[in-house]
C-alpha atoms as a PDB file:
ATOM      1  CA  UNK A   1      -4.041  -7.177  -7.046  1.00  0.00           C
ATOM      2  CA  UNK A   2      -7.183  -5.181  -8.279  1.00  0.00           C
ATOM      3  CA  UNK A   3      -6.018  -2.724 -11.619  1.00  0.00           C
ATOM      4  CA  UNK A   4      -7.989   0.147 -13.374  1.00  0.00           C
ATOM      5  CA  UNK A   5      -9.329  -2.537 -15.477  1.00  0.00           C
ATOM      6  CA  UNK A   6     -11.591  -4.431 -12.160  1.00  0.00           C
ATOM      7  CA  UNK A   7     -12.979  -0.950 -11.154  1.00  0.00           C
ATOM      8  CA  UNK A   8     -16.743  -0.243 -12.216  1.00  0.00           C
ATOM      9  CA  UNK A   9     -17.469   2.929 -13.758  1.00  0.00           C
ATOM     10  CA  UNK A  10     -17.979   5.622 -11.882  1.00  0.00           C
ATOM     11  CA  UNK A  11     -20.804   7.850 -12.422  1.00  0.00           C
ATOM     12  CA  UNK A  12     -20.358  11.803 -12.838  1.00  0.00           C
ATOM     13  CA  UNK A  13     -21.746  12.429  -9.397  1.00  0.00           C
ATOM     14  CA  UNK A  14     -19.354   9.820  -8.202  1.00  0.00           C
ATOM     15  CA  UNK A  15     -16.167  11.447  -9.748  1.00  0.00           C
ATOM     16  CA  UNK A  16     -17.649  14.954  -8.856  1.00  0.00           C
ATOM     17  CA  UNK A  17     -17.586  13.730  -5.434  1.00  0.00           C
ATOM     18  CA  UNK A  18     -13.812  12.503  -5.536  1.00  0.00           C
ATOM     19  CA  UNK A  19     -12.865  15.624  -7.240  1.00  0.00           C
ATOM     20  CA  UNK A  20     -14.173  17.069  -4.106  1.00  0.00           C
ATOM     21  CA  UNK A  21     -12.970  14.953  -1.815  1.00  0.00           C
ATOM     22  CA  UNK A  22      -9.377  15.387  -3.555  1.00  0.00           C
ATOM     23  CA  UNK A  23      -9.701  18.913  -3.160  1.00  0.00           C
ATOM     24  CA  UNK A  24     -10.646  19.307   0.530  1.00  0.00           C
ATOM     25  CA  UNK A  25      -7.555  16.943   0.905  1.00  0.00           C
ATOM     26  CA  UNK A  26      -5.058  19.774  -0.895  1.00  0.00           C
ATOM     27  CA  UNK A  27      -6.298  22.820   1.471  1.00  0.00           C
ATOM     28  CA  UNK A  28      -7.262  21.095   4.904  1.00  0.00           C
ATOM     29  CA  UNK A  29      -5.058  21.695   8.041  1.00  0.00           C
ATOM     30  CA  UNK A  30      -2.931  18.566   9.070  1.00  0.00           C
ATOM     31  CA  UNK A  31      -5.679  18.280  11.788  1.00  0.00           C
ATOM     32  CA  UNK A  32      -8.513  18.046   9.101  1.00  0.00           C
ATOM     33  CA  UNK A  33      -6.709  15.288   6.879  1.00  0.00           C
ATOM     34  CA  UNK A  34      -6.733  13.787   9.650  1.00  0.00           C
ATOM     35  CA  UNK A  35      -9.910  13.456  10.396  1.00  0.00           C
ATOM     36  CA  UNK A  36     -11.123  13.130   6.804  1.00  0.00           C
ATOM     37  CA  UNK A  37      -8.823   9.990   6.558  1.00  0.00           C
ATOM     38  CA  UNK A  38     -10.526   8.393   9.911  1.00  0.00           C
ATOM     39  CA  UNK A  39     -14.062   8.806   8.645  1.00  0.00           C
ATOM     40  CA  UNK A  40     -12.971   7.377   5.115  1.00  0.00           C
ATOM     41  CA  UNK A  41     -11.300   4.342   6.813  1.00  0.00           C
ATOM     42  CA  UNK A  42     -14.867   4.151   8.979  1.00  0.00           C
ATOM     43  CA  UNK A  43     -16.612   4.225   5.675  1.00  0.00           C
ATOM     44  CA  UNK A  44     -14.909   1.254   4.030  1.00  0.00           C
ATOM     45  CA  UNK A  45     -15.621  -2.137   3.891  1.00  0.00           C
ATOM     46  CA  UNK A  46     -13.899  -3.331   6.934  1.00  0.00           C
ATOM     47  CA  UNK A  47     -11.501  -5.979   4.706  1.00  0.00           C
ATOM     48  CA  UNK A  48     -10.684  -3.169   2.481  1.00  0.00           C
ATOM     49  CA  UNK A  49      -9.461  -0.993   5.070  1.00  0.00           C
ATOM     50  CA  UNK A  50      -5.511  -0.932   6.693  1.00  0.00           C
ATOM     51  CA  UNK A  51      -4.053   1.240   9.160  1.00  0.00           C
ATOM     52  CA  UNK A  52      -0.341   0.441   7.830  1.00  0.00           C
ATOM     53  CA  UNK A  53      -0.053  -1.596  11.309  1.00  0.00           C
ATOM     54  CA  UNK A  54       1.547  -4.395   9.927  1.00  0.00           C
ATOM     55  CA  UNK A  55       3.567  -2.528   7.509  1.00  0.00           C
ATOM     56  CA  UNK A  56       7.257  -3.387   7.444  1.00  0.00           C
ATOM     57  CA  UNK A  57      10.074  -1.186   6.285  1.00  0.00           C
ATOM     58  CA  UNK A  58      13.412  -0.794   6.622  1.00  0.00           C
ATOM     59  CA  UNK A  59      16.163   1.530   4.386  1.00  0.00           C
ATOM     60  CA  UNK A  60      18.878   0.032   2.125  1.00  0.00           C
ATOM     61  CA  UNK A  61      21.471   1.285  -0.609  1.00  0.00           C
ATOM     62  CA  UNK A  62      20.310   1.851  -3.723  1.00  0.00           C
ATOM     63  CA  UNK A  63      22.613  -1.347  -4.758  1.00  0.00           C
ATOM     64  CA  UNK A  64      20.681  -3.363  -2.851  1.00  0.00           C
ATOM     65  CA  UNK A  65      17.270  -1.732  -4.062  1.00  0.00           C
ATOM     66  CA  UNK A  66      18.676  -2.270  -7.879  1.00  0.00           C
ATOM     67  CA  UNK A  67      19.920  -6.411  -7.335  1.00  0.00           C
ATOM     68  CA  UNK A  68      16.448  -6.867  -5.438  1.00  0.00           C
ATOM     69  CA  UNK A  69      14.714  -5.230  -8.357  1.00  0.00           C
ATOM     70  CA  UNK A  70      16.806  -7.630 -11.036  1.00  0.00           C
ATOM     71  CA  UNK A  71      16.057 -10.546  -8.741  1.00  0.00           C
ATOM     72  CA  UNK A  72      12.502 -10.288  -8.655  1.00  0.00           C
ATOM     73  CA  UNK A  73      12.117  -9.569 -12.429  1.00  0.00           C
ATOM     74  CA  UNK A  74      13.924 -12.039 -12.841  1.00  0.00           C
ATOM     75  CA  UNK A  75      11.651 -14.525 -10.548  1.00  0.00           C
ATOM     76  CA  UNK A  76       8.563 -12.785 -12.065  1.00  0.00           C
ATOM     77  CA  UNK A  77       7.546 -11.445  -8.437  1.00  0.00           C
ATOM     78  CA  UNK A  78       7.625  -8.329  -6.925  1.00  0.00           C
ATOM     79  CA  UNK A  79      10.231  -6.889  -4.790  1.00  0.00           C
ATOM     80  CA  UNK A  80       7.949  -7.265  -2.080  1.00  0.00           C
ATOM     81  CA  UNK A  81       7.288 -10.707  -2.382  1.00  0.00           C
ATOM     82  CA  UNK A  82      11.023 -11.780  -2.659  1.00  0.00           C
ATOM     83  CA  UNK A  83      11.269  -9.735   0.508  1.00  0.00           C
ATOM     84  CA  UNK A  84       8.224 -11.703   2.071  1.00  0.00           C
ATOM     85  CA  UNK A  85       9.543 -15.043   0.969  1.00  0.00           C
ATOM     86  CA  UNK A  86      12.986 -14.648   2.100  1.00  0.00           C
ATOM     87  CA  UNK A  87      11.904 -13.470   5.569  1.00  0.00           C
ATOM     88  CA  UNK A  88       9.433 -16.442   5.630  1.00  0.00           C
ATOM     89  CA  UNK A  89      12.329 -18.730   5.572  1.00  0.00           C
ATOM     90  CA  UNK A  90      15.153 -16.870   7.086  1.00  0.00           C
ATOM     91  CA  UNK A  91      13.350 -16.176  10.627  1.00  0.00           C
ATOM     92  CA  UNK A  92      12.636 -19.937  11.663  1.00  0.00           C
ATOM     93  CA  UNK A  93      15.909 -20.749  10.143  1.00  0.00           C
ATOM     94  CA  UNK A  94      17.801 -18.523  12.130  1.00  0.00           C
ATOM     95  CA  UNK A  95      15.873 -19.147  15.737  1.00  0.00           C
ATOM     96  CA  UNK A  96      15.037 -22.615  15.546  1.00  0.00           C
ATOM     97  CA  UNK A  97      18.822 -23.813  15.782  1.00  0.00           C
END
């Protein structure tokens, strides 16, 4: 996972830029984020880029959120991981009887 830390510098022309960019994101129409987000996804390095399409989400009790949370601390993981793991082994478990 890339941190702060792996990022170049960016140059003052570069953080102008973002500052703008930022900025036209805070008072376009729905219609214009939009299409500011397409051409930005169009722009990026093609293994950089995600469209959320293989996102996976579901809702739970806030119970649940807090053991998950202990249980990954305490595996050194992230929730997300324990979550990827467990569904890893639970789906051929469960349909290759």
């Amino acid at each position: 996972m890339k941190t702060d830390d792996d990022l170049p510098e960016l140059s003052e022309l570069a953080k102008h830029e973002i500052d703008r960019i930022k900025e036209g994101f805070v008072f376009a129409t729905e219609h214009q984020r939009h299409d500011l987000h397409r051409a930005l996804l169009i722009a990026m390095n093609p293994e950089h880029r995600t469209d959320n399409s293989t996102l996976v989400s579901f809702r739970t009790s806030t119970t649940d959120k807090a053991l998950l949370k202990r249980f990954a601390d305490d595996a050194n993981t992230s929730v997300s991981t324990l979550c990827r793991n467990t569904i890893h082994i639970a789906i051929p478990h469960f349909y290759n009887k």
